[in-house]
Each structure stands twice: as structure tokens, then as C-alpha cells.
PDB file of N, CA and C in Angstrom:
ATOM      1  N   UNK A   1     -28.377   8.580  46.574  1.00  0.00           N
ATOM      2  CA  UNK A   1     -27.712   9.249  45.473  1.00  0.00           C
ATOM      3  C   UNK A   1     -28.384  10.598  45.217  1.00  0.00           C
ATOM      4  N   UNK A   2     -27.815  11.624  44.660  1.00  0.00           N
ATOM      5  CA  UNK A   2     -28.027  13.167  44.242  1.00  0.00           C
ATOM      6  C   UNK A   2     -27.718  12.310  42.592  1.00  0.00           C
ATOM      7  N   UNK A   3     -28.037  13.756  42.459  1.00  0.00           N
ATOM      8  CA  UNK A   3     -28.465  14.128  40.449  1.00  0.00           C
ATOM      9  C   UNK A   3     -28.131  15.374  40.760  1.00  0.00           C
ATOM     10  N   UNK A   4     -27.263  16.011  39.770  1.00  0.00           N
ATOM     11  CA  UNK A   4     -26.650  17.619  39.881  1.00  0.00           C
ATOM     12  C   UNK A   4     -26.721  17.640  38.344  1.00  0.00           C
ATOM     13  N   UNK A   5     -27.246  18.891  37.521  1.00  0.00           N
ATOM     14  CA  UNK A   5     -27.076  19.072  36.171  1.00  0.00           C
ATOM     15  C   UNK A   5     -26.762  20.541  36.251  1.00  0.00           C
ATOM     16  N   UNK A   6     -25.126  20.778  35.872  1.00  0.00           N
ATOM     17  CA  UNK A   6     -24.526  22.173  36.080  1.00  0.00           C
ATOM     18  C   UNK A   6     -24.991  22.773  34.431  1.00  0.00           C
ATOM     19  N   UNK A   7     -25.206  23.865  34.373  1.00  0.00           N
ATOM     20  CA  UNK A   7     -24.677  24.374  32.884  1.00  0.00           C
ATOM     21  C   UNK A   7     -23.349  25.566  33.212  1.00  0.00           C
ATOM     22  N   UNK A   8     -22.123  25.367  32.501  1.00  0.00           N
ATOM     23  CA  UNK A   8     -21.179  26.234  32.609  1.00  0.00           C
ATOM     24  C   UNK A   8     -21.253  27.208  31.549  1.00  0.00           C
ATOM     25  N   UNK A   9     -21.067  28.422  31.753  1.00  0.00           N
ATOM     26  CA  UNK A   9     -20.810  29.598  30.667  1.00  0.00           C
ATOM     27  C   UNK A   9     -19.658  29.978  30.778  1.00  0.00           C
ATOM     28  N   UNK A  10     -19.108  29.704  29.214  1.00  0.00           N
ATOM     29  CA  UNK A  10     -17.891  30.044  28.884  1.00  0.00           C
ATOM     30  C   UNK A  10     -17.537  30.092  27.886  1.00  0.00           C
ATOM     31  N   UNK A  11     -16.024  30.374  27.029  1.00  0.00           N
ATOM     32  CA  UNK A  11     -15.953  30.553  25.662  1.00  0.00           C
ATOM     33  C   UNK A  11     -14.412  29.255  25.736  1.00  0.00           C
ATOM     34  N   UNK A  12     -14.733  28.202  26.270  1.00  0.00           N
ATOM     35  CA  UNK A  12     -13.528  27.434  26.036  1.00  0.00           C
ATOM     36  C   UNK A  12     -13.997  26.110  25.046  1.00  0.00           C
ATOM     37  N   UNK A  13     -13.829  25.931  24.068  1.00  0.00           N
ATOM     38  CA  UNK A  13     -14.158  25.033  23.030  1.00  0.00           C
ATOM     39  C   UNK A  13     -13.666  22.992  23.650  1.00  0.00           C
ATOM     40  N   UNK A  14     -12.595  23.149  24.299  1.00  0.00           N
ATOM     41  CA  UNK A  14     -12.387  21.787  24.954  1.00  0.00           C
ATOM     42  C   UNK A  14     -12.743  21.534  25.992  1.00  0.00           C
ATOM     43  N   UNK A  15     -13.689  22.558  26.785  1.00  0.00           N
ATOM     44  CA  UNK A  15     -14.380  22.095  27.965  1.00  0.00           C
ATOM     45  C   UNK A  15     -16.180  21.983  27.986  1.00  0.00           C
ATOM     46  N   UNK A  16     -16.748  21.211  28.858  1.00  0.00           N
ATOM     47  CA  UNK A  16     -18.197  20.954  28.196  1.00  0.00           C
ATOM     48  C   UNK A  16     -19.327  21.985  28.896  1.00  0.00           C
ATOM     49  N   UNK A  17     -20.344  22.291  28.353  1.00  0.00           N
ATOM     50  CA  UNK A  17     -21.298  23.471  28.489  1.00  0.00           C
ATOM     51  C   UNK A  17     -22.071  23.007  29.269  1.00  0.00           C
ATOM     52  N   UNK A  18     -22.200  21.833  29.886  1.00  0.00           N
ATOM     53  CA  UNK A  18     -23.251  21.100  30.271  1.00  0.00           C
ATOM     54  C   UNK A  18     -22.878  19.667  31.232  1.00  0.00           C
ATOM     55  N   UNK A  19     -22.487  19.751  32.574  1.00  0.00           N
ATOM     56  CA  UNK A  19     -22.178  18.782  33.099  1.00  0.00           C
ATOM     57  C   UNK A  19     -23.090  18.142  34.044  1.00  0.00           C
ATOM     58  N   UNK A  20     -23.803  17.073  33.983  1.00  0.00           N
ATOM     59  CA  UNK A  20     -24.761  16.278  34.940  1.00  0.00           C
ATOM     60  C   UNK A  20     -24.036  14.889  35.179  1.00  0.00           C
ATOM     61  N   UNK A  21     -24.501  14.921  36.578  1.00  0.00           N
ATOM     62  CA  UNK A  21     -23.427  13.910  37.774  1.00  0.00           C
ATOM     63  C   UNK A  21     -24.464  13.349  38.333  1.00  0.00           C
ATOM     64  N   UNK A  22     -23.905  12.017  38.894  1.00  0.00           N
ATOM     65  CA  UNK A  22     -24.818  10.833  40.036  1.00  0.00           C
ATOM     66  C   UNK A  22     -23.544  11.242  40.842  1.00  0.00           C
ATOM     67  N   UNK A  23     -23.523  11.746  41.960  1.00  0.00           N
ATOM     68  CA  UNK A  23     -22.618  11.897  43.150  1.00  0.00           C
ATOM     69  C   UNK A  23     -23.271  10.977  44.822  1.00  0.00           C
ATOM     70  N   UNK A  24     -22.555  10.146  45.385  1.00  0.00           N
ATOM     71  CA  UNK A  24     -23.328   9.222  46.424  1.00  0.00           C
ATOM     72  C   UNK A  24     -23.471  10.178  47.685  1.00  0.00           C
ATOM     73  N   UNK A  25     -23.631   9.598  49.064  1.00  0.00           N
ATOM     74  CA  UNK A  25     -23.810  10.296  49.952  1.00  0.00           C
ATOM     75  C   UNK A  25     -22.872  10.579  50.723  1.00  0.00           C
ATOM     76  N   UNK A  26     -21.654  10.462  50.278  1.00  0.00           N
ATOM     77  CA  UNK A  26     -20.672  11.243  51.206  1.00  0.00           C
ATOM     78  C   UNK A  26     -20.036  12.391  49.604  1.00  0.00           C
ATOM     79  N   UNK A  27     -21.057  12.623  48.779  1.00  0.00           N
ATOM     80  CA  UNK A  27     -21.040  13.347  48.095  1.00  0.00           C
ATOM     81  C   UNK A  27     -19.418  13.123  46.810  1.00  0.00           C
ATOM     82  N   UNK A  28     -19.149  12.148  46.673  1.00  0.00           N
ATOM     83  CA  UNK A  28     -18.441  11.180  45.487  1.00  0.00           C
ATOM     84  C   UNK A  28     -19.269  11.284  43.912  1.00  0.00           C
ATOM     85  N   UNK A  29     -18.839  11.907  42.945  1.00  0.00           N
ATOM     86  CA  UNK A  29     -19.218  10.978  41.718  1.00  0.00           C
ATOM     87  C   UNK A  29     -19.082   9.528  41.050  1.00  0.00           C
ATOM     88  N   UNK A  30     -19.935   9.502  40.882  1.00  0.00           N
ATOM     89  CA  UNK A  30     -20.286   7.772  40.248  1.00  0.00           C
ATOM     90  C   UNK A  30     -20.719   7.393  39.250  1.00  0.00           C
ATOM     91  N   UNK A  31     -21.472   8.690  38.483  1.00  0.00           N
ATOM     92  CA  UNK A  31     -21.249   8.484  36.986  1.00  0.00           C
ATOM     93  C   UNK A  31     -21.462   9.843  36.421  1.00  0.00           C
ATOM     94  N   UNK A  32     -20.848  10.420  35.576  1.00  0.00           N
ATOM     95  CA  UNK A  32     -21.118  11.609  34.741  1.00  0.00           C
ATOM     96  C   UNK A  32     -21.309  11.748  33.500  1.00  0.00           C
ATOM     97  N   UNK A  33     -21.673  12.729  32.713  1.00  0.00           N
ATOM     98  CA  UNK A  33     -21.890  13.327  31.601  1.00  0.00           C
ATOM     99  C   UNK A  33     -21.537  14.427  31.101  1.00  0.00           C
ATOM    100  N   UNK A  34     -20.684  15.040  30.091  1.00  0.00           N
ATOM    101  CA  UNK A  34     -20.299  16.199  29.983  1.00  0.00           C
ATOM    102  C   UNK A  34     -21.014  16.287  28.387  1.00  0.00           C
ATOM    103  N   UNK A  35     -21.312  17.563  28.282  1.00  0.00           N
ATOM    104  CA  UNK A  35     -22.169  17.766  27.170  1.00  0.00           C
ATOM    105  C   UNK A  35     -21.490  19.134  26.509  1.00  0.00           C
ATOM    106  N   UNK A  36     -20.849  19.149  25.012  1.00  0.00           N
ATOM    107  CA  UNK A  36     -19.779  19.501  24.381  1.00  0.00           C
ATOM    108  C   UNK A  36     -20.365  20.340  23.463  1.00  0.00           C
ATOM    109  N   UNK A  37     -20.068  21.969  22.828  1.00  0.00           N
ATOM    110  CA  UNK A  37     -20.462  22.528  22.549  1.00  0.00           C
ATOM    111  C   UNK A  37     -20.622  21.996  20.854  1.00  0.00           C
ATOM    112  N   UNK A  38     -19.671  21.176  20.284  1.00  0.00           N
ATOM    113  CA  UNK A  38     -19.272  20.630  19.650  1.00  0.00           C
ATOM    114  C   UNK A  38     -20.406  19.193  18.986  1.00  0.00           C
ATOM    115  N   UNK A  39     -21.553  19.161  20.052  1.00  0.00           N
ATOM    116  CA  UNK A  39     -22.112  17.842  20.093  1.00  0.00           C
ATOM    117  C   UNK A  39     -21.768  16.844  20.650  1.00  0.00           C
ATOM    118  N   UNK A  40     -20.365  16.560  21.398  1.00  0.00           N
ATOM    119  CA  UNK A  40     -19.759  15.284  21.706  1.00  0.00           C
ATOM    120  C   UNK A  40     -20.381  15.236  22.844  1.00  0.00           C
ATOM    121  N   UNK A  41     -20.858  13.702  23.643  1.00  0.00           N
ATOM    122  CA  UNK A  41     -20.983  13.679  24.994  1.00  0.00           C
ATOM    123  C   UNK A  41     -19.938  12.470  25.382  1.00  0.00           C
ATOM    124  N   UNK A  42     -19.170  13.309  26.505  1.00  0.00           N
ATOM    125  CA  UNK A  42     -18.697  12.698  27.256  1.00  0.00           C
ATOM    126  C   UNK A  42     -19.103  11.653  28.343  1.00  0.00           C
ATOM    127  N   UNK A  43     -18.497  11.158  28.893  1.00  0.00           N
ATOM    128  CA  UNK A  43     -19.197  10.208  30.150  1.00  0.00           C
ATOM    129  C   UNK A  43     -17.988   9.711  30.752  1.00  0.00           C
ATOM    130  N   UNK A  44     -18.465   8.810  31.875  1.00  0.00           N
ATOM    131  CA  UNK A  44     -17.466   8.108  33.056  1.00  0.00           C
ATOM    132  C   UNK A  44     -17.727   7.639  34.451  1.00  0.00           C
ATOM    133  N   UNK A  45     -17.700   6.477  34.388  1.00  0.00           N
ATOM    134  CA  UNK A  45     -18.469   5.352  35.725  1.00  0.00           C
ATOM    135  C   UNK A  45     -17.084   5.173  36.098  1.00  0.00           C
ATOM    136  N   UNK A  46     -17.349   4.435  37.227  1.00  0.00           N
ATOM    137  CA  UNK A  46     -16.113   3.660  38.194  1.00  0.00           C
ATOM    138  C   UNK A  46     -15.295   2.725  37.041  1.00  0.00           C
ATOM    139  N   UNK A  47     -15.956   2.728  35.997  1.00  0.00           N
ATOM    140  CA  UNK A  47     -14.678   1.278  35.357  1.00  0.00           C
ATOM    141  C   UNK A  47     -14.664   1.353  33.799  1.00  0.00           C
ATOM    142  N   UNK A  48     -15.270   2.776  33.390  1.00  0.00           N
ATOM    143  CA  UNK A  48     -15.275   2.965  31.793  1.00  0.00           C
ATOM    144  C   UNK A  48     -15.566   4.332  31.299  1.00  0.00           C
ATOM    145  N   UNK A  49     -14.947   5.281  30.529  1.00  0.00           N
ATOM    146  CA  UNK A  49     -15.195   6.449  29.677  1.00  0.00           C
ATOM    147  C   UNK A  49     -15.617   6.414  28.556  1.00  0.00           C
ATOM    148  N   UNK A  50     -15.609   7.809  27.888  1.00  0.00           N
ATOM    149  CA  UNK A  50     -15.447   8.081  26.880  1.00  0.00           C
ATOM    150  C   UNK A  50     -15.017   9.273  26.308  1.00  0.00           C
ATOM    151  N   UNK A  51     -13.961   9.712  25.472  1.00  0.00           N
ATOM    152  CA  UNK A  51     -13.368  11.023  25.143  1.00  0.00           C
ATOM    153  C   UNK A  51     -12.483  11.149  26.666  1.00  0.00           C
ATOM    154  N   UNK A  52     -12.060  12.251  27.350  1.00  0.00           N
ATOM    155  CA  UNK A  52     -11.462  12.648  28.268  1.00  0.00           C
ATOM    156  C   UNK A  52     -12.081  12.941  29.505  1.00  0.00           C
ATOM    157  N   UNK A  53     -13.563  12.475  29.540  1.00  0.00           N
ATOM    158  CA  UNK A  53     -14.254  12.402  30.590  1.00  0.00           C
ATOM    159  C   UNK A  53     -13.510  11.276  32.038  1.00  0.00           C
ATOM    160  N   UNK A  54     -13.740  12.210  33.363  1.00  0.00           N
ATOM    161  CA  UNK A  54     -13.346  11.529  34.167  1.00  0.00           C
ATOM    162  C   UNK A  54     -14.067  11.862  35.333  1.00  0.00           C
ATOM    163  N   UNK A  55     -14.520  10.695  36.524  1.00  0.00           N
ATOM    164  CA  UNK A  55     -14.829  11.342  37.517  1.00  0.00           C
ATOM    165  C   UNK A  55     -13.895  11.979  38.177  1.00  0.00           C
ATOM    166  N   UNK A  56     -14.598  12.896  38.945  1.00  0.00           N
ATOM    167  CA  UNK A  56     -13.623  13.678  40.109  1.00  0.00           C
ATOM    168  C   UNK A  56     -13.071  13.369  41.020  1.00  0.00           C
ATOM    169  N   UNK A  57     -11.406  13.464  41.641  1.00  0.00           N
ATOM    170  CA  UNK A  57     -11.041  13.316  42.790  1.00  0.00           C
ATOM    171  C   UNK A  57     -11.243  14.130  43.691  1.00  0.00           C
ATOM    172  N   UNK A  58     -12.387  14.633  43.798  1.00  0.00           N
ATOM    173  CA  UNK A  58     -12.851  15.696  44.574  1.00  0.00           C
ATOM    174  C   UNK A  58     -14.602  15.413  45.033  1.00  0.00           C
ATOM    175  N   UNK A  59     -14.802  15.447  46.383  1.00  0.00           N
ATOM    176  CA  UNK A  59     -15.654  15.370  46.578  1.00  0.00           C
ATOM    177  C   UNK A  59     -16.506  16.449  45.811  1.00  0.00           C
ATOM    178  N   UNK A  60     -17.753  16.489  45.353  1.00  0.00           N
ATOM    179  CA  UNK A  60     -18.597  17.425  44.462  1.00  0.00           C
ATOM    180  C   UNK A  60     -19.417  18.262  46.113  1.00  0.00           C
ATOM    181  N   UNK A  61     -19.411  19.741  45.732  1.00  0.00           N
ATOM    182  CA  UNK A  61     -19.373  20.885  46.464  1.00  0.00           C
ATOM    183  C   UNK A  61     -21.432  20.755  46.612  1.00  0.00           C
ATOM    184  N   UNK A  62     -21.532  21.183  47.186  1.00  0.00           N
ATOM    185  CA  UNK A  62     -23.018  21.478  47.660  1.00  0.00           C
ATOM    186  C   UNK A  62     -23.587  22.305  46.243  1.00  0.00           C
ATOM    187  N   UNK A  63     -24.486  22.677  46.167  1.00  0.00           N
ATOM    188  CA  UNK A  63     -25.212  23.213  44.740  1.00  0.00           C
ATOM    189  C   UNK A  63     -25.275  24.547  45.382  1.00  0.00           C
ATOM    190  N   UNK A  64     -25.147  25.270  46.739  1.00  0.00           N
ATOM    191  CA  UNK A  64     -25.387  26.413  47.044  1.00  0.00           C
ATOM    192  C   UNK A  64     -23.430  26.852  46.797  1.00  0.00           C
ATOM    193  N   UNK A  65     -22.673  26.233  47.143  1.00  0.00           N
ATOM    194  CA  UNK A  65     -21.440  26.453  46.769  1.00  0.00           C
ATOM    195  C   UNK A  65     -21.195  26.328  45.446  1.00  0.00           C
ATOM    196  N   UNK A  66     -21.736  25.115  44.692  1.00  0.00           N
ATOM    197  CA  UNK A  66     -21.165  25.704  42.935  1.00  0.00           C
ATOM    198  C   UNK A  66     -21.969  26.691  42.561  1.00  0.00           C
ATOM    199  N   UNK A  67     -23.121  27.120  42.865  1.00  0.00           N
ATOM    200  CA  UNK A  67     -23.806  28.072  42.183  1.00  0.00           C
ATOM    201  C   UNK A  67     -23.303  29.231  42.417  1.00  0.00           C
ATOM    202  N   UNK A  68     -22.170  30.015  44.083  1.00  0.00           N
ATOM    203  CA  UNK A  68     -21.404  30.843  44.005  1.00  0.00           C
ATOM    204  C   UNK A  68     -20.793  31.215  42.889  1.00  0.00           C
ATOM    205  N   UNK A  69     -19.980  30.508  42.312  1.00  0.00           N
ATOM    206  CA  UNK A  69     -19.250  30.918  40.871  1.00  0.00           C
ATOM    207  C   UNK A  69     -20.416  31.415  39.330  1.00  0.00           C
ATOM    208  N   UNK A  70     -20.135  32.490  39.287  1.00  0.00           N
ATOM    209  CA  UNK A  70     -21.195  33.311  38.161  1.00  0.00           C
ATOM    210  C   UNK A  70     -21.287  32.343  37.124  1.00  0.00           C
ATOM    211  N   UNK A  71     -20.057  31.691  36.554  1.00  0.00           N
ATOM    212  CA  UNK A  71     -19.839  30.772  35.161  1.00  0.00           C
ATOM    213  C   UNK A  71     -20.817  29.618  35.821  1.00  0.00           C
ATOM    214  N   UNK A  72     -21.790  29.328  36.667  1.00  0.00           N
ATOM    215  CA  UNK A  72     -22.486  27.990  36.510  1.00  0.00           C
ATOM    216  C   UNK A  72     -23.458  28.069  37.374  1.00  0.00           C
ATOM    217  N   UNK A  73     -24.502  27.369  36.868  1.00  0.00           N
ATOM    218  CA  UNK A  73     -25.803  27.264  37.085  1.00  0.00           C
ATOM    219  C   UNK A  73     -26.054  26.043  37.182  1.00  0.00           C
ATOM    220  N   UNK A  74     -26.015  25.505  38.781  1.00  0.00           N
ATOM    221  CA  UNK A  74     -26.353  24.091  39.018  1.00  0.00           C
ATOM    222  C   UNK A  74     -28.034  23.964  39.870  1.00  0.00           C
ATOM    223  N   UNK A  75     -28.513  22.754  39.155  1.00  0.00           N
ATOM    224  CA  UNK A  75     -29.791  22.230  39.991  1.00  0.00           C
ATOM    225  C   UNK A  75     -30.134  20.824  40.200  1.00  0.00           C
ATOM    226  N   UNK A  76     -30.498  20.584  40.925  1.00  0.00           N
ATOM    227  CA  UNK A  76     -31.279  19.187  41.032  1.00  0.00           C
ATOM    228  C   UNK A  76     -31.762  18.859  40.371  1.00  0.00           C
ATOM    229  N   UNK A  77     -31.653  17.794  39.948  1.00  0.00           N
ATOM    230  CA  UNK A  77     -32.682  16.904  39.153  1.00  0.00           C
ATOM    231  C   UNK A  77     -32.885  15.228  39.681  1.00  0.00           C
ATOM    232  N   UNK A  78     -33.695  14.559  38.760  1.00  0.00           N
ATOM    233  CA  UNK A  78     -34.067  13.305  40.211  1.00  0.00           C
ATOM    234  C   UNK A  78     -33.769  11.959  38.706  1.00  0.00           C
ATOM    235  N   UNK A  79     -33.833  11.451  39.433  1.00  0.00           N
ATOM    236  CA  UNK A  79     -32.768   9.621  38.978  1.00  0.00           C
ATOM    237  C   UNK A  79     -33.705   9.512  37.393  1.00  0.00           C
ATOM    238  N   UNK A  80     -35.276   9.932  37.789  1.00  0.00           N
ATOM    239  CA  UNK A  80     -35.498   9.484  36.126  1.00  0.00           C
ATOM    240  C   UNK A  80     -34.899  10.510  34.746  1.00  0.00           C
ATOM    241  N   UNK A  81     -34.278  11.607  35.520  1.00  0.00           N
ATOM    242  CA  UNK A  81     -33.999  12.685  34.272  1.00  0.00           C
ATOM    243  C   UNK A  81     -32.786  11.888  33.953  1.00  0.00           C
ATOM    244  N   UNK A  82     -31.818  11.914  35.175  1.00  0.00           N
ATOM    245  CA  UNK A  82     -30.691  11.108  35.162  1.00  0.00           C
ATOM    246  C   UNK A  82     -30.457  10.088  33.828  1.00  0.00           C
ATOM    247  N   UNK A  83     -31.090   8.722  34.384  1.00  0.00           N
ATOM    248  CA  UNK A  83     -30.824   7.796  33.899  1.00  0.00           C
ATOM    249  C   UNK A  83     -31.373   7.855  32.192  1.00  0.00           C
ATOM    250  N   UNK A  84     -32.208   8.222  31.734  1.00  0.00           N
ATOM    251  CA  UNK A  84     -32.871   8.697  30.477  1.00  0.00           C
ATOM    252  C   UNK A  84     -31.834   9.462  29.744  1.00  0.00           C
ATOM    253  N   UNK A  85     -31.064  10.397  30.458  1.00  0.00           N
ATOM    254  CA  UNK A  85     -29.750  10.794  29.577  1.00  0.00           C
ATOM    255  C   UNK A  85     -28.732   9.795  29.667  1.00  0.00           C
ATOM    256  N   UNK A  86     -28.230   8.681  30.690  1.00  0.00           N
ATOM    257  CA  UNK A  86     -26.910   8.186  30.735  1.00  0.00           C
ATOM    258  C   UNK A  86     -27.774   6.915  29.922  1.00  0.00           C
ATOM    259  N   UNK A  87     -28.910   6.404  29.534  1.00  0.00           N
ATOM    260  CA  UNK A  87     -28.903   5.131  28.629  1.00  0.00           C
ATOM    261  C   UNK A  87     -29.165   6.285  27.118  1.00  0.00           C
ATOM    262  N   UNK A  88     -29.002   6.884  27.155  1.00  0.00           N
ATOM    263  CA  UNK A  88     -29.361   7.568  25.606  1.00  0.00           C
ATOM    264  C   UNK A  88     -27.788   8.186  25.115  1.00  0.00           C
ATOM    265  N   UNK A  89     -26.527   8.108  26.116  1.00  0.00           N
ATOM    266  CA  UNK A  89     -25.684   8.512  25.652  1.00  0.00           C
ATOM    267  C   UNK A  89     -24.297   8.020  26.213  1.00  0.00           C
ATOM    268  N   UNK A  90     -24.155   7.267  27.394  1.00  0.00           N
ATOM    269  CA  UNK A  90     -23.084   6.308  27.876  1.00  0.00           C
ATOM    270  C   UNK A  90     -23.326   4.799  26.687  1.00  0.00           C
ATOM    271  N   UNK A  91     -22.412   4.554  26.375  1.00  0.00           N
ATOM    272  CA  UNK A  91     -22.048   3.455  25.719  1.00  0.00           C
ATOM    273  C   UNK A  91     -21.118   2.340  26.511  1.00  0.00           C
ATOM    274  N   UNK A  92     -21.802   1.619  27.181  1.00  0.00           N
ATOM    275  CA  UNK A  92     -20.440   0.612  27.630  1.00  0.00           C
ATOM    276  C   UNK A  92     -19.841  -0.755  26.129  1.00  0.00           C
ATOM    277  N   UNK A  93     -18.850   0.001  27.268  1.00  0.00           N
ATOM    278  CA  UNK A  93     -17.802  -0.705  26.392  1.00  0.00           C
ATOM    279  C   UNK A  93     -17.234   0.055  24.738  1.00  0.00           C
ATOM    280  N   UNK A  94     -17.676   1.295  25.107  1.00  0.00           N
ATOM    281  CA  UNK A  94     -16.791   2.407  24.352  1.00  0.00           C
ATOM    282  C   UNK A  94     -15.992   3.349  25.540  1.00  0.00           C
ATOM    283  N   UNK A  95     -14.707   3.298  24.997  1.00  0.00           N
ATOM    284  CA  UNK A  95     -13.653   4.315  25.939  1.00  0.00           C
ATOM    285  C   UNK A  95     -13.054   5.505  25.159  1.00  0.00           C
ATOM    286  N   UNK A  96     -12.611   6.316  25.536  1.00  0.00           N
ATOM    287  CA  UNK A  96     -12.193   7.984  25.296  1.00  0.00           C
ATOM    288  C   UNK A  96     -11.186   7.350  24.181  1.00  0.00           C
ATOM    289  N   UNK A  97     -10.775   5.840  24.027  1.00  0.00           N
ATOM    290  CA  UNK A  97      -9.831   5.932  22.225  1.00  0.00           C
ATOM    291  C   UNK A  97     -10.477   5.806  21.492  1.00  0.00           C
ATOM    292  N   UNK A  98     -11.488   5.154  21.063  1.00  0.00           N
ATOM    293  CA  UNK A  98     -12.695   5.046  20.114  1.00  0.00           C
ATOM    294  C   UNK A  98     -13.058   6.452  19.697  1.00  0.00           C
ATOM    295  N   UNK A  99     -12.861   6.307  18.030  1.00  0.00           N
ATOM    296  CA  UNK A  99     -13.387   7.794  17.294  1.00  0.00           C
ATOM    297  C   UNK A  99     -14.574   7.856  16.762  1.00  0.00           C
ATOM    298  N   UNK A 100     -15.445   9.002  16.644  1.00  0.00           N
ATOM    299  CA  UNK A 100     -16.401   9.163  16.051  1.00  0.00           C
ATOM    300  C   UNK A 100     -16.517   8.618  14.541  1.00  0.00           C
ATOM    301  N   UNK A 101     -17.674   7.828  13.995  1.00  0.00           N
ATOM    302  CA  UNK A 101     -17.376   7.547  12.645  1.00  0.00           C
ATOM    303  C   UNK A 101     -17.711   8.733  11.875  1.00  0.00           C
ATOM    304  N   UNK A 102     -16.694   8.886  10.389  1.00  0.00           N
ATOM    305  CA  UNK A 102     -16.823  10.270  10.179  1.00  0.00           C
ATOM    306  C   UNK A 102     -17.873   9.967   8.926  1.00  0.00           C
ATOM    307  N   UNK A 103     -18.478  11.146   8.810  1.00  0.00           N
ATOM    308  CA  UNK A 103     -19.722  11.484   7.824  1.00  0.00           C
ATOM    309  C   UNK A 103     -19.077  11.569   6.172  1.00  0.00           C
ATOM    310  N   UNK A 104     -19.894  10.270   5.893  1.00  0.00           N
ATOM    311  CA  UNK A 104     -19.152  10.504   4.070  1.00  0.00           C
ATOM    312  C   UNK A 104     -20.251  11.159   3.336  1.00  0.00           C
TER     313      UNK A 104
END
């Protein structure tokens, strides 16, 4: 498995600033994280989301090819950065209909 943590620059409010991926070795995602300017984190494994997070039907591009595009800044990172963000912010058994509880 790879660990990819992109940061995207941009001014689009429904897309996330911050995307880190487990992609396998024929270069597949297998679990992600999207990180929302908003605070929301997204996520998405083979069999559960949350919000509009989804893996890709696209194999994920080499880090010397996404880093071509000016809007993103991708690097490596290794399974313990990984996993330390997906148990601190994947919820199983919460999916993209489940709402935030709101602040009284």
C-alpha cells in the first residue's frame, strides 16, 4: 500500500482542501479522507462513507504527475500518519445521510 496526502488550492467551498488516500499496488484507492474548508471530514472504504466522499474510478496518478497541476501539492506519507488520521475521523457505520449534530 502507498499513503498520498494532496493539499489542493482553490476557492471552491464544496470541494476539500486536503485529500489523503491508501491507494494498493496496482495503484487503486482503498480508503480516503477529504478534509473541508468548512471543518467537515469526509471519508470512504470499499463498503462505507461519509458526506459525498467516494473512492475513485480511476486509478490514482503517480505523485510526480499530480504534482504537475499548480492547484496541488502531493507527498508521501507512511501507514502510521495514515491510520492515526482514518481512526480519529472515519466513523464506521456512519454514511454521507447522517447529519452533523447541530450546536445549541
Amino acid at each position: 500500500m502507498d499513503y498520498i496526502d494532496v493539499t489542493w488550492t482553490h476557492n471552491i467551498p464544496s470541494e476539500p482542501k486536503r485529500i489523503v488516500t491508501e491507494v494498493d499496488a496496482d495503484r487503486w484507492e482503498t480508503r480516503k479522507l477529504e478534509f473541508f474548508a468548512d471543518g467537515r471530514v469526509g471519508w470512504a472504504s470499499g463498503d462505507a462513507s461519509r458526506y459525498d466522499t467516494t473512492l475513485d474510478e480511476e486509478q490514482m496518478p503517480s505523485l510526480k504527475e499530480i504534482n504537475a497541476a499548480s492547484q496541488f501539492e502531493a507527498v508521501a506519507m507512511d501507514v502510521v500518519e495514515f491510520e492515526a488520521l482514518w481512526l480519529e475521523h472515519a466513523v464506521p457505520g456512519e454514511d454521507d445521510d447522517e447529519e452533523e449534530p447541530e450546536d445549541d
